[in-house]
PDB file of N, CA and C in Angstrom:
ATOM      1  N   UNK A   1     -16.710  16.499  61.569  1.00  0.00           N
ATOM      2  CA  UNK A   1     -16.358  17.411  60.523  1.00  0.00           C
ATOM      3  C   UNK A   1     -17.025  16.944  59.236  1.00  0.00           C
ATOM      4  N   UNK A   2     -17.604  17.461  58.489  1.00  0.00           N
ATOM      5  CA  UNK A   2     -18.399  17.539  57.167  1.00  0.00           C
ATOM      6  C   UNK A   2     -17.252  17.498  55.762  1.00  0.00           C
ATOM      7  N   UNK A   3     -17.716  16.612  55.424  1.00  0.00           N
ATOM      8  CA  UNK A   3     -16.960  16.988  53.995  1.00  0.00           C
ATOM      9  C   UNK A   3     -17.174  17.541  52.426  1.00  0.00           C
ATOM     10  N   UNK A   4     -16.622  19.012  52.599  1.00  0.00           N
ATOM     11  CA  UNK A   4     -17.293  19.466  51.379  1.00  0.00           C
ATOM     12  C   UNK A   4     -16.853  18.920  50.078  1.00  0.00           C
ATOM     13  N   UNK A   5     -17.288  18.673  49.342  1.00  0.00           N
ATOM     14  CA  UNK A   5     -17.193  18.134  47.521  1.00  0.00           C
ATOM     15  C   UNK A   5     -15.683  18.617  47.159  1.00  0.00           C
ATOM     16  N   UNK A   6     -15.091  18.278  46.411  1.00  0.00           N
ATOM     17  CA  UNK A   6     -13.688  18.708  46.341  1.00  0.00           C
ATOM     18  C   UNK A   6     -12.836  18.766  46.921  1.00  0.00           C
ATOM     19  N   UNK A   7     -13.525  17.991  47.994  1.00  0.00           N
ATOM     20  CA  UNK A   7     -11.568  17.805  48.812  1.00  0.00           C
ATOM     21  C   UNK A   7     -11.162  16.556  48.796  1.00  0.00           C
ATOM     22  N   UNK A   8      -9.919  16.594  49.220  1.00  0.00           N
ATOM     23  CA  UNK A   8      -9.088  15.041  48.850  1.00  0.00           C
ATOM     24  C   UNK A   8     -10.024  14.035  49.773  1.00  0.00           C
ATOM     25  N   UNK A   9      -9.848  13.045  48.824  1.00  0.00           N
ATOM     26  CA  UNK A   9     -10.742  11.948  50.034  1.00  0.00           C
ATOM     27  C   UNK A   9     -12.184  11.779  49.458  1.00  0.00           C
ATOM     28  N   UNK A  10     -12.789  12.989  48.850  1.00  0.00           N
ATOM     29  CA  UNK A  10     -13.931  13.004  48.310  1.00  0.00           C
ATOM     30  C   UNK A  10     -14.233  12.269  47.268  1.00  0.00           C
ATOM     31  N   UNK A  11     -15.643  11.146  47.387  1.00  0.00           N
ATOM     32  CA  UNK A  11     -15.851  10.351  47.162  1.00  0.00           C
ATOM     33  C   UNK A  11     -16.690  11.198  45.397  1.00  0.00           C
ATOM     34  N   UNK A  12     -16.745  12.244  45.974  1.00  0.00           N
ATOM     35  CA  UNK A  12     -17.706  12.916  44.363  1.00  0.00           C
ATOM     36  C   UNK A  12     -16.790  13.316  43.353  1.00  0.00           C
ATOM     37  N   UNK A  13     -17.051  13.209  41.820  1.00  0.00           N
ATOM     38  CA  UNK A  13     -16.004  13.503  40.780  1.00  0.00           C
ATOM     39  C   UNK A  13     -15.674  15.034  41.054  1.00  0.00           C
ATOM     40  N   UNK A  14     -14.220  15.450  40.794  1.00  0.00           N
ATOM     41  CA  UNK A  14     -13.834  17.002  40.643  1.00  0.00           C
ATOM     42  C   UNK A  14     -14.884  17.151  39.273  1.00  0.00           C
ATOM     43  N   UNK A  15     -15.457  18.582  39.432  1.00  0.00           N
ATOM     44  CA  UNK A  15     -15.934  18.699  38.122  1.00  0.00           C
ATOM     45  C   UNK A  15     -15.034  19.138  37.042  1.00  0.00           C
ATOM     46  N   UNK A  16     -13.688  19.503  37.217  1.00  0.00           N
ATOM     47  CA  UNK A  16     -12.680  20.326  36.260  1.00  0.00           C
ATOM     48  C   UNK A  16     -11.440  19.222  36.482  1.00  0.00           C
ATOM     49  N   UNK A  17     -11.622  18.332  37.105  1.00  0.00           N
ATOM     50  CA  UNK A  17     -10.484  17.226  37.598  1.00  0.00           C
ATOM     51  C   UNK A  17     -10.273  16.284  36.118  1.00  0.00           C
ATOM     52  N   UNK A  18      -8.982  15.552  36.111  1.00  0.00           N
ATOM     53  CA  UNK A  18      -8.657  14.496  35.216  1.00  0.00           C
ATOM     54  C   UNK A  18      -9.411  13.683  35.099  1.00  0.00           C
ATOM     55  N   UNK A  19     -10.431  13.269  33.517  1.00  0.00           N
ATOM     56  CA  UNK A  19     -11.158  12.216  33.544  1.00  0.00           C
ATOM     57  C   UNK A  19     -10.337  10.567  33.840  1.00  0.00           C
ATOM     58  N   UNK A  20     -11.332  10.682  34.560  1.00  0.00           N
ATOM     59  CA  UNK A  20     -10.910   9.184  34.999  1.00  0.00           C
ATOM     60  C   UNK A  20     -11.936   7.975  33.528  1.00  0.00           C
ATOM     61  N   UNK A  21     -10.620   7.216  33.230  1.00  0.00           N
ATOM     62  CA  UNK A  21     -11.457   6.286  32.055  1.00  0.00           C
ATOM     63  C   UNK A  21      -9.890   5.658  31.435  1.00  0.00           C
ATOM     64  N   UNK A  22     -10.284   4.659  30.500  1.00  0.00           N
ATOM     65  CA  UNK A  22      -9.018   3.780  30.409  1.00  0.00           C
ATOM     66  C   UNK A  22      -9.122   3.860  28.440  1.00  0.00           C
ATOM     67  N   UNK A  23      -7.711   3.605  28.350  1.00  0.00           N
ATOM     68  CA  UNK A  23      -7.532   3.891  26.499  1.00  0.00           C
ATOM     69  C   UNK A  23      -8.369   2.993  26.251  1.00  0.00           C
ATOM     70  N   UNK A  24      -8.537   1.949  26.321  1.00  0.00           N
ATOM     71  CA  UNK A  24      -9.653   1.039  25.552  1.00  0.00           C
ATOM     72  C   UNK A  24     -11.113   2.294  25.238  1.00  0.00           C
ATOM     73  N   UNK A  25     -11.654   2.820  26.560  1.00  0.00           N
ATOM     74  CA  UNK A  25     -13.026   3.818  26.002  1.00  0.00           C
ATOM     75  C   UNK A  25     -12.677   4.712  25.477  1.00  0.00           C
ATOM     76  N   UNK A  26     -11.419   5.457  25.351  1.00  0.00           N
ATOM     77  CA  UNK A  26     -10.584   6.262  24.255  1.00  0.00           C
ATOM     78  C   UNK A  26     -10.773   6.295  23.523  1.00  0.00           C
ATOM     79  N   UNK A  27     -10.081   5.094  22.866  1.00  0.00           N
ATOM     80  CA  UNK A  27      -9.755   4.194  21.730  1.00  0.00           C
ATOM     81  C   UNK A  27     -11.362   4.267  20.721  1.00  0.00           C
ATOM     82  N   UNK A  28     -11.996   3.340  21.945  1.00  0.00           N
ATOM     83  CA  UNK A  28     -13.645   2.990  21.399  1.00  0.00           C
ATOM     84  C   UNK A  28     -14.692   4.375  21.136  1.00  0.00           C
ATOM     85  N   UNK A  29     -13.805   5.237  21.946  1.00  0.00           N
ATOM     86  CA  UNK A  29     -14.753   6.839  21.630  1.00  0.00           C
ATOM     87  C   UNK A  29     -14.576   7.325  19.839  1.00  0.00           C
ATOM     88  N   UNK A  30     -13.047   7.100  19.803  1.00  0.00           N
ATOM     89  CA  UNK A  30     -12.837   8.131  18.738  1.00  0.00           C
ATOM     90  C   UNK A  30     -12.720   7.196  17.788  1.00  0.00           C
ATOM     91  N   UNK A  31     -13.253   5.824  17.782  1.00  0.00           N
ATOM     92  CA  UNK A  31     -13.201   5.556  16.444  1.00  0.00           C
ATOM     93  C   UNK A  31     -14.547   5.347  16.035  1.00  0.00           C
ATOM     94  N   UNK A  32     -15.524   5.312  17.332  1.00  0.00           N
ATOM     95  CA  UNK A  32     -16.828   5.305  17.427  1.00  0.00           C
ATOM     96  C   UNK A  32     -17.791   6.673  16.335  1.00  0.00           C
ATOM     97  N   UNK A  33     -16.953   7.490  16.899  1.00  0.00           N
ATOM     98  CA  UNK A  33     -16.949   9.631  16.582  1.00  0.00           C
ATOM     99  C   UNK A  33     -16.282   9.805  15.023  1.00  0.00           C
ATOM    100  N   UNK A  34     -14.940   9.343  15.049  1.00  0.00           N
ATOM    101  CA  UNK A  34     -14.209  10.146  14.389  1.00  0.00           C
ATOM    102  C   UNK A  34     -13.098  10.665  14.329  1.00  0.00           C
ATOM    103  N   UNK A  35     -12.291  11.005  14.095  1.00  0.00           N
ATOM    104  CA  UNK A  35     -11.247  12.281  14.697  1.00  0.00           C
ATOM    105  C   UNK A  35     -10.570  12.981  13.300  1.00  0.00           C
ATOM    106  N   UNK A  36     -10.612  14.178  12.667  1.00  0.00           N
ATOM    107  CA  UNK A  36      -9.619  14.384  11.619  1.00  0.00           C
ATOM    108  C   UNK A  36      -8.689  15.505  12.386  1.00  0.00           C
ATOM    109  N   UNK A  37      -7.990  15.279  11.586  1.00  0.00           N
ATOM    110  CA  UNK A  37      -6.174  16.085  12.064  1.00  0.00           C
ATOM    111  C   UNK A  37      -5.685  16.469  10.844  1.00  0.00           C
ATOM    112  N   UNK A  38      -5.778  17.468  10.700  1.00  0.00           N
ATOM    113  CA  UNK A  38      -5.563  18.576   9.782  1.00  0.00           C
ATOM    114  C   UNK A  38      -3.913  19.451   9.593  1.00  0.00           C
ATOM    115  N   UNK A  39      -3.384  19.292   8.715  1.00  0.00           N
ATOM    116  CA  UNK A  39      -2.032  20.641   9.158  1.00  0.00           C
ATOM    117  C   UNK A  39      -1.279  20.857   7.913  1.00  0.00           C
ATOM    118  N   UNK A  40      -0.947  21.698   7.628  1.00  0.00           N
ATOM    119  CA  UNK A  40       0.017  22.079   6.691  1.00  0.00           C
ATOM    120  C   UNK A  40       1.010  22.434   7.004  1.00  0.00           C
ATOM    121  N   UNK A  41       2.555  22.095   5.866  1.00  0.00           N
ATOM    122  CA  UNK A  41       3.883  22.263   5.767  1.00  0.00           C
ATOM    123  C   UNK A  41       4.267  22.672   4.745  1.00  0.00           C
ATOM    124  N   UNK A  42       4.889  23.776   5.152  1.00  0.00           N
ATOM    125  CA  UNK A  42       5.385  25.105   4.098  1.00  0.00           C
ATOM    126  C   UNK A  42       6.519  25.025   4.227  1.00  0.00           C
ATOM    127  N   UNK A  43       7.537  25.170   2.984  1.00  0.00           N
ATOM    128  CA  UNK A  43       8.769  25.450   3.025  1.00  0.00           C
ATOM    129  C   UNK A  43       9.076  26.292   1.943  1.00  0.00           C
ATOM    130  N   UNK A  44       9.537  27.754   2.788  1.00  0.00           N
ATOM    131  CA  UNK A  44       9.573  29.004   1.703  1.00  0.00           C
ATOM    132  C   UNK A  44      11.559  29.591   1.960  1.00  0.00           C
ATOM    133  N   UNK A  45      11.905  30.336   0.810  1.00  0.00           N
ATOM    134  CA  UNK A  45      13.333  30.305   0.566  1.00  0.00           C
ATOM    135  C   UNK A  45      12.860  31.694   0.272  1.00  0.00           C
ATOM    136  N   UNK A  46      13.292  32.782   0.985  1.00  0.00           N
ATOM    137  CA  UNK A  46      13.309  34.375   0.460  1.00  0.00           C
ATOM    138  C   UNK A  46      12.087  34.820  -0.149  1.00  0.00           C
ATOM    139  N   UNK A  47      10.727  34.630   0.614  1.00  0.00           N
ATOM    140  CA  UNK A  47       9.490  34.562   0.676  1.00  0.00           C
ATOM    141  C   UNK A  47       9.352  34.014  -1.088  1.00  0.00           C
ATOM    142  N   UNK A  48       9.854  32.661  -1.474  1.00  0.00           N
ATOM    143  CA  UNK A  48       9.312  31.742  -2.572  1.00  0.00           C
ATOM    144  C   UNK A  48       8.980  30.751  -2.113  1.00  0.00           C
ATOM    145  N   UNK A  49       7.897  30.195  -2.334  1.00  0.00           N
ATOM    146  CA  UNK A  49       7.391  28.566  -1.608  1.00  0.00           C
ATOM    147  C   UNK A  49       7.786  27.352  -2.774  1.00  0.00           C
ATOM    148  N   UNK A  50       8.860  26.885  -2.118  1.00  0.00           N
ATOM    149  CA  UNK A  50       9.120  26.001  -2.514  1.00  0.00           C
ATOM    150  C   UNK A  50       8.386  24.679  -2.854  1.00  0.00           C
ATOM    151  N   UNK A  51       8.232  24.436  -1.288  1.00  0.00           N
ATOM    152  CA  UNK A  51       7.068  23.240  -1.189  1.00  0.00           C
ATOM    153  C   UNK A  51       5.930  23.368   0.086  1.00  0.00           C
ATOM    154  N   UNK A  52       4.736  22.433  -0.409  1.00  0.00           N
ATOM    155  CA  UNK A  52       3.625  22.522   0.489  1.00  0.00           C
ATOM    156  C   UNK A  52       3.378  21.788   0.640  1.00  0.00           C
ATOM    157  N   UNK A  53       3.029  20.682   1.947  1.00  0.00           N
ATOM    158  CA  UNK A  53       2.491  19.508   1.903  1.00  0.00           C
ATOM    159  C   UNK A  53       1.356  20.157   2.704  1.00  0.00           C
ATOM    160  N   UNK A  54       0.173  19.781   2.286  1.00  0.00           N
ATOM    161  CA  UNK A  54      -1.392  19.156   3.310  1.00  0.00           C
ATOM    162  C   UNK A  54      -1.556  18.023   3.759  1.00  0.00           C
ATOM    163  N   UNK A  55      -1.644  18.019   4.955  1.00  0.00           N
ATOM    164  CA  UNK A  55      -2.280  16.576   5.957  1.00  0.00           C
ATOM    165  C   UNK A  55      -3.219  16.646   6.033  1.00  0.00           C
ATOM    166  N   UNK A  56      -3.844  15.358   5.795  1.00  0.00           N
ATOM    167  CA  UNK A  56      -5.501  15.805   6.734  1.00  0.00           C
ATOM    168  C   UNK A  56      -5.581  14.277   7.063  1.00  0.00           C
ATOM    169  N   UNK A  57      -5.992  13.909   7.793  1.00  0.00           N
ATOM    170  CA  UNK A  57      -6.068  12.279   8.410  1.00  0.00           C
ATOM    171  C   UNK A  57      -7.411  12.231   9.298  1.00  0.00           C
ATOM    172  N   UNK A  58      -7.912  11.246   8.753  1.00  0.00           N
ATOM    173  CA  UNK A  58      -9.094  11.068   9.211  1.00  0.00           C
ATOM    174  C   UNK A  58      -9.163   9.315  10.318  1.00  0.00           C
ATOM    175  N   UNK A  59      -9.534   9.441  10.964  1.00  0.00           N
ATOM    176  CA  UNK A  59      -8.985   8.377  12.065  1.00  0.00           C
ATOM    177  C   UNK A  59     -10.723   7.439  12.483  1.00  0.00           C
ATOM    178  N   UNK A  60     -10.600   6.538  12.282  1.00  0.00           N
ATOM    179  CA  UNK A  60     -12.102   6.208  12.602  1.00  0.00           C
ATOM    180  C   UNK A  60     -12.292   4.778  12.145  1.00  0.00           C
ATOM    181  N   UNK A  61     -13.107   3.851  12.860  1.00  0.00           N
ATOM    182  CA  UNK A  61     -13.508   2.544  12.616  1.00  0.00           C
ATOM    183  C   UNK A  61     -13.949   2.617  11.205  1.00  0.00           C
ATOM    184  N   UNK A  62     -14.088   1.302  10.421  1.00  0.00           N
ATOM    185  CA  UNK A  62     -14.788   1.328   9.011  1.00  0.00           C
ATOM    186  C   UNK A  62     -16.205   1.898   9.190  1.00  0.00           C
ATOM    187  N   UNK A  63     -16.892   1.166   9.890  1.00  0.00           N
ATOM    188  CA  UNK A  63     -18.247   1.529   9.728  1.00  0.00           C
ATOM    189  C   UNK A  63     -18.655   3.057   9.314  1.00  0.00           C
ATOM    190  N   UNK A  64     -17.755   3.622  10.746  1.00  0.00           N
ATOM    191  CA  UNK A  64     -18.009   5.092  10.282  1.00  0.00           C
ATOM    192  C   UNK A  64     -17.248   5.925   9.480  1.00  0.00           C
ATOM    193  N   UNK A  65     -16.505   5.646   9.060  1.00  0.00           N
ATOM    194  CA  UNK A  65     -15.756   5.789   7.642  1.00  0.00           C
ATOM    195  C   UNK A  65     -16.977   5.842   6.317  1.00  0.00           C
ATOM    196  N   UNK A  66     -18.022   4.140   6.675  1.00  0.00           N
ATOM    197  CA  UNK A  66     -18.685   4.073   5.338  1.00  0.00           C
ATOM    198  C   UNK A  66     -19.780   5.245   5.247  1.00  0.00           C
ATOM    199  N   UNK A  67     -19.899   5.608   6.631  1.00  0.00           N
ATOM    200  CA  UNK A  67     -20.958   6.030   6.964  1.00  0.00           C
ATOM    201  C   UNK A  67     -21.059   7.712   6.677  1.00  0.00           C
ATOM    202  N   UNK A  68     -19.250   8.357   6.866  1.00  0.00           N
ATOM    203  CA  UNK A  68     -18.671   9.358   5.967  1.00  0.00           C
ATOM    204  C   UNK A  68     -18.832   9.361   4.548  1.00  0.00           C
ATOM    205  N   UNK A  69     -18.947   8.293   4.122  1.00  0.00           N
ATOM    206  CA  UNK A  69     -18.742   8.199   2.383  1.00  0.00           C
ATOM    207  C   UNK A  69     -17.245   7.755   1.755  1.00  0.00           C
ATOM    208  N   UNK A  70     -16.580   7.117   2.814  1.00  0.00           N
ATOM    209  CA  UNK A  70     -15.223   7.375   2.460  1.00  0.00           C
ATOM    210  C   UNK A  70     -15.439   5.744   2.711  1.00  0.00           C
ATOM    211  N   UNK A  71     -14.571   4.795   1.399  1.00  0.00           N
ATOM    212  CA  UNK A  71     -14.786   3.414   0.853  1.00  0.00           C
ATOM    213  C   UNK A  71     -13.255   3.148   0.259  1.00  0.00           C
ATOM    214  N   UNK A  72     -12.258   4.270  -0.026  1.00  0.00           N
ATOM    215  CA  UNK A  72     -11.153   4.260  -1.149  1.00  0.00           C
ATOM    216  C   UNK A  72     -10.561   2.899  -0.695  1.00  0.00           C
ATOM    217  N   UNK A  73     -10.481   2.032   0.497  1.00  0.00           N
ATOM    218  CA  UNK A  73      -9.517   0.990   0.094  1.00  0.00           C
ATOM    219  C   UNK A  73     -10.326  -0.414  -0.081  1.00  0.00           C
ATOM    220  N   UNK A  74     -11.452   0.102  -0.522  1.00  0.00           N
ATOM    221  CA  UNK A  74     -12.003  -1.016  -1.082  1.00  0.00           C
ATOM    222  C   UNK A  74     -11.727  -1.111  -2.492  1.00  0.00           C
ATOM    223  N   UNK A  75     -11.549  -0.333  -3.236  1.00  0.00           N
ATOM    224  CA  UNK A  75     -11.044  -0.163  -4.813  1.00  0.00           C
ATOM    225  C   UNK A  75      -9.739   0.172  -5.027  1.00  0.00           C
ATOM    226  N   UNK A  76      -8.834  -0.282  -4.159  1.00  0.00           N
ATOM    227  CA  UNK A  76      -7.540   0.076  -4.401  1.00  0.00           C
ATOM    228  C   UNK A  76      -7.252  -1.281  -4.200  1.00  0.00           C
ATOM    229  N   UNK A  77      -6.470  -1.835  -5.767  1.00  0.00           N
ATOM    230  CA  UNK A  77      -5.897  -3.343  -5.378  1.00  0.00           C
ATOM    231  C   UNK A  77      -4.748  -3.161  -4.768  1.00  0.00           C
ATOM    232  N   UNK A  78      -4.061  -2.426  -4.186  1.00  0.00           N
ATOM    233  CA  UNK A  78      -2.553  -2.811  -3.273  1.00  0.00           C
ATOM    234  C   UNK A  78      -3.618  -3.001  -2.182  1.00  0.00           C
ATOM    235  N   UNK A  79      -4.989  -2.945  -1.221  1.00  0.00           N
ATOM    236  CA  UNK A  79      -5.135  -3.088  -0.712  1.00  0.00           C
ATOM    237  C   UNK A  79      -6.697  -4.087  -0.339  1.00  0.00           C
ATOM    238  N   UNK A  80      -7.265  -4.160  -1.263  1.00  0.00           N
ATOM    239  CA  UNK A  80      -8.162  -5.020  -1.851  1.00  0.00           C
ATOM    240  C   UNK A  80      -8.098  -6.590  -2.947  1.00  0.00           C
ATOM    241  N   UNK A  81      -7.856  -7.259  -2.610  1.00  0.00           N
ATOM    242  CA  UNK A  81      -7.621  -8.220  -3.113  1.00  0.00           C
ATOM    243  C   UNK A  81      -9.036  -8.689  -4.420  1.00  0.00           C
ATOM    244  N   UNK A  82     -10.392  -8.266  -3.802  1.00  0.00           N
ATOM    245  CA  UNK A  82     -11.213  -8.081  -5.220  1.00  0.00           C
ATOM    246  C   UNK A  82     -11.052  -6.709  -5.765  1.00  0.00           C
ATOM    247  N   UNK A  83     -10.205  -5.854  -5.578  1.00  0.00           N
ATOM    248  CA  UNK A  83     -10.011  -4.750  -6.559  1.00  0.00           C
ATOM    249  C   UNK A  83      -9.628  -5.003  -7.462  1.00  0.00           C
ATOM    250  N   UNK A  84      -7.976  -6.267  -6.460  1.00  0.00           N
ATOM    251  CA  UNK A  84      -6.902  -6.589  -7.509  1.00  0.00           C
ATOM    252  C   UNK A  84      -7.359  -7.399  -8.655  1.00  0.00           C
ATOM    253  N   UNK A  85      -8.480  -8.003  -8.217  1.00  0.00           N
ATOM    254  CA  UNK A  85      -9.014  -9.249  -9.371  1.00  0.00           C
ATOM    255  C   UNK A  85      -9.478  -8.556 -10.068  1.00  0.00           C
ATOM    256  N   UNK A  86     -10.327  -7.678  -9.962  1.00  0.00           N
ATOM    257  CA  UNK A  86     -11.444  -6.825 -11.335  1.00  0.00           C
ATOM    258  C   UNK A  86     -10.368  -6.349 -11.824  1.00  0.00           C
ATOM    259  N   UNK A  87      -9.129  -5.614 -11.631  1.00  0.00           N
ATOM    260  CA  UNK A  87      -8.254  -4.898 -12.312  1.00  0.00           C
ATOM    261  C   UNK A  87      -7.431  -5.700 -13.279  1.00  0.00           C
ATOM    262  N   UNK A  88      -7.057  -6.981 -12.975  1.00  0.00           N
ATOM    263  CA  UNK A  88      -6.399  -8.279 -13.754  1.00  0.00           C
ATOM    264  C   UNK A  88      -7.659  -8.554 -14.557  1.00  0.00           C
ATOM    265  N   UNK A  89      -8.918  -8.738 -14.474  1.00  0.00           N
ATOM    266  CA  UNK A  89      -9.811  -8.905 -15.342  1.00  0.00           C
ATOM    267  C   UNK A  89     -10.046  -8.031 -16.316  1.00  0.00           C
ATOM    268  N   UNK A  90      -9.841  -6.773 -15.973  1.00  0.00           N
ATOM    269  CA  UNK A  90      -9.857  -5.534 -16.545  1.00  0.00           C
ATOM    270  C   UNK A  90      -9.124  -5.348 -17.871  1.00  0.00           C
ATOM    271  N   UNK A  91      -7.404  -5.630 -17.815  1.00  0.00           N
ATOM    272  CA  UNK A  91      -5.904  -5.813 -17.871  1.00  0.00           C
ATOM    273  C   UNK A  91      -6.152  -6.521 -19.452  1.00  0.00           C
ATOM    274  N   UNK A  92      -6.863  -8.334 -18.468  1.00  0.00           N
ATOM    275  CA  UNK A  92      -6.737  -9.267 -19.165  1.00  0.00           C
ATOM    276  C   UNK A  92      -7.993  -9.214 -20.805  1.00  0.00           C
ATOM    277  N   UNK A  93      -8.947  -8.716 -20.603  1.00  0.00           N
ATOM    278  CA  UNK A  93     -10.108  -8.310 -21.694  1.00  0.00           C
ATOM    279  C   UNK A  93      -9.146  -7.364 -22.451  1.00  0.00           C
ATOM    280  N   UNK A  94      -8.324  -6.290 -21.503  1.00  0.00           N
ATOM    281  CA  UNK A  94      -8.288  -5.290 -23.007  1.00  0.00           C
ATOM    282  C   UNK A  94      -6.674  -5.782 -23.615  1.00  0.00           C
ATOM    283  N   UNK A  95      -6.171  -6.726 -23.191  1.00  0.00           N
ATOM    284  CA  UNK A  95      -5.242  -7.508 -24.105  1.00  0.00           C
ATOM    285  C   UNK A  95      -5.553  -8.381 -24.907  1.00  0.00           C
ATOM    286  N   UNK A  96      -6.225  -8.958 -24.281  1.00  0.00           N
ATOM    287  CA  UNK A  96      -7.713 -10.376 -25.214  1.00  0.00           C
ATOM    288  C   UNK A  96      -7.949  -9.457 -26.702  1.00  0.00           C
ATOM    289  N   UNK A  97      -8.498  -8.196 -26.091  1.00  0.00           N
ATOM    290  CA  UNK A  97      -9.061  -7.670 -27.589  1.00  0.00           C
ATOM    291  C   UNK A  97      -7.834  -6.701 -28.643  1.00  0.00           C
ATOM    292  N   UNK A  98      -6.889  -6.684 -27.847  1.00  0.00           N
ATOM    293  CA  UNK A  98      -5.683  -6.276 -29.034  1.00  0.00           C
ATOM    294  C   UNK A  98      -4.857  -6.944 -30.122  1.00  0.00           C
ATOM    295  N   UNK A  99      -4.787  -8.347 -28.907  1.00  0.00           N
ATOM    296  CA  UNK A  99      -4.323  -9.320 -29.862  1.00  0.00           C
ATOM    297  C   UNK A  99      -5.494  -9.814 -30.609  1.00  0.00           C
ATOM    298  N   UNK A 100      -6.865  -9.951 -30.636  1.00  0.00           N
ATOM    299  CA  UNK A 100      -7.783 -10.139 -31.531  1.00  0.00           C
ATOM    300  C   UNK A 100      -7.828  -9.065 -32.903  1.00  0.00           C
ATOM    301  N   UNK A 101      -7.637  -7.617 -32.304  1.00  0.00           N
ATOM    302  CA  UNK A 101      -7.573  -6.522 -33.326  1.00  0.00           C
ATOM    303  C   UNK A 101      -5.817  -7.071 -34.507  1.00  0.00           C
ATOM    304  N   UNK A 102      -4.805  -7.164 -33.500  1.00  0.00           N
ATOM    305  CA  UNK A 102      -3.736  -7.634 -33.857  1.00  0.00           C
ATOM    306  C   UNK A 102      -3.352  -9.066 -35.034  1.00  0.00           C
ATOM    307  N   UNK A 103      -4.441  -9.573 -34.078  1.00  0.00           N
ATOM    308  CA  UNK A 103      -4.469 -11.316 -35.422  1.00  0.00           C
ATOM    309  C   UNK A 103      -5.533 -11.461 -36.631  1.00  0.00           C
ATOM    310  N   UNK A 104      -6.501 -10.238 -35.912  1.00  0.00           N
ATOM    311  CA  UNK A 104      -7.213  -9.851 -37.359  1.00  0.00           C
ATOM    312  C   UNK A 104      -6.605  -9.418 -38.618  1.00  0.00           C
ATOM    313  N   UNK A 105      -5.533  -8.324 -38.750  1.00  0.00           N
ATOM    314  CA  UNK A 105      -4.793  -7.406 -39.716  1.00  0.00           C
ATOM    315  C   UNK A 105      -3.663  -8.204 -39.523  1.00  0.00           C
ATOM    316  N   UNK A 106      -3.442  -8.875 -39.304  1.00  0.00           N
ATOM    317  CA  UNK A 106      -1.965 -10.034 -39.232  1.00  0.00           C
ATOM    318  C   UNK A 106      -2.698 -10.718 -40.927  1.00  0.00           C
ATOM    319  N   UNK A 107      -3.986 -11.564 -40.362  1.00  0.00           N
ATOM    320  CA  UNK A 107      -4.797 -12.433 -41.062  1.00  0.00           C
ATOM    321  C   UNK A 107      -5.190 -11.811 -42.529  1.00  0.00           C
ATOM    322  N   UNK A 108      -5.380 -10.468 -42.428  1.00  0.00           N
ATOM    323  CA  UNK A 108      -6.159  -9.501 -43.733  1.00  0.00           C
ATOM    324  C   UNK A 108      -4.779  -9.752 -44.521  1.00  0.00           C
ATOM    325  N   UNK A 109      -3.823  -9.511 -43.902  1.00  0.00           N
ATOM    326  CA  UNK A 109      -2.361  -8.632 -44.548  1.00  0.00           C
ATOM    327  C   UNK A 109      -1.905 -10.351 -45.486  1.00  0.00           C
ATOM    328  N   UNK A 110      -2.274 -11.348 -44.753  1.00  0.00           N
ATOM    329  CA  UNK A 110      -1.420 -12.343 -45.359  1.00  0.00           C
ATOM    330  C   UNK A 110      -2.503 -12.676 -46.783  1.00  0.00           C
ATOM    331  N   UNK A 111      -3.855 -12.627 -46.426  1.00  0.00           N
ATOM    332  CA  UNK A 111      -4.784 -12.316 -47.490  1.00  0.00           C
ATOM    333  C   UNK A 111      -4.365 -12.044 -48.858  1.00  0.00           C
ATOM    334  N   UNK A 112      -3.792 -10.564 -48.599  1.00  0.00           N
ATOM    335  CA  UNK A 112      -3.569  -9.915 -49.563  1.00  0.00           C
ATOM    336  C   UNK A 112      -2.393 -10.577 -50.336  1.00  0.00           C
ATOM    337  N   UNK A 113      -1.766 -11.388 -49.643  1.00  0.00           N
ATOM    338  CA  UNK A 113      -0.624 -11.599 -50.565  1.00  0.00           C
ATOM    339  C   UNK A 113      -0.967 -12.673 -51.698  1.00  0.00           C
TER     340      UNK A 113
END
């Protein structure tokens, strides 16, 4: 007896059958690719919209993230630790120069007396 393609036992892939493959090449596909997931949430009271939230989530290894153009937690110090430093450097100059503006007209004012 001959065995045609698609029957149980058959050693050839179903062509419309369950891919066979394991979450790791999943995993490694879609962060390889990409994935965004998109959706909105409406909440309306006697056709008034109260509230709207937009999702959009974008799912993907860094590389291809950089490779999107998308970098945001590199400049965010809750999540960048040299963000956090340029921002304390940042902080620390424009207090440096208030109390300089500050001990200047402190200094003029006693002048005058």
């Amino acid at each position: 007896m001959t065995d045609i393609g698609g029957r149980y036992g058959s050693p050839e892939p179903q062509p419309y059958g369950p891919l066979t493959g394991s979450l790791a090449d999943l995993l490694e596909r879609v962060l390889d690719k990409g994935i965004v997931i998109a959706g909105d949430i409406k909440i309306d009271l006697l056709d008034i919209e109260l509230l709207t939230i937009r999702l959009r989530l974008f799912i993907a290894s860094v590389d291809t993230a950089k490779k999107a153009g998308i970098d945001w937690w590199e400049t965010d110090p809750a999540l960048s630790s040299r963000a956090a430093r340029d921002a304390l450097a940042e902080e620390n100059a424009r207090l440096r120069a208030r109390l300089d503006a500050l001990e200047g007209a402190a200094g003029a004012a006693e002048g005058v007396r």
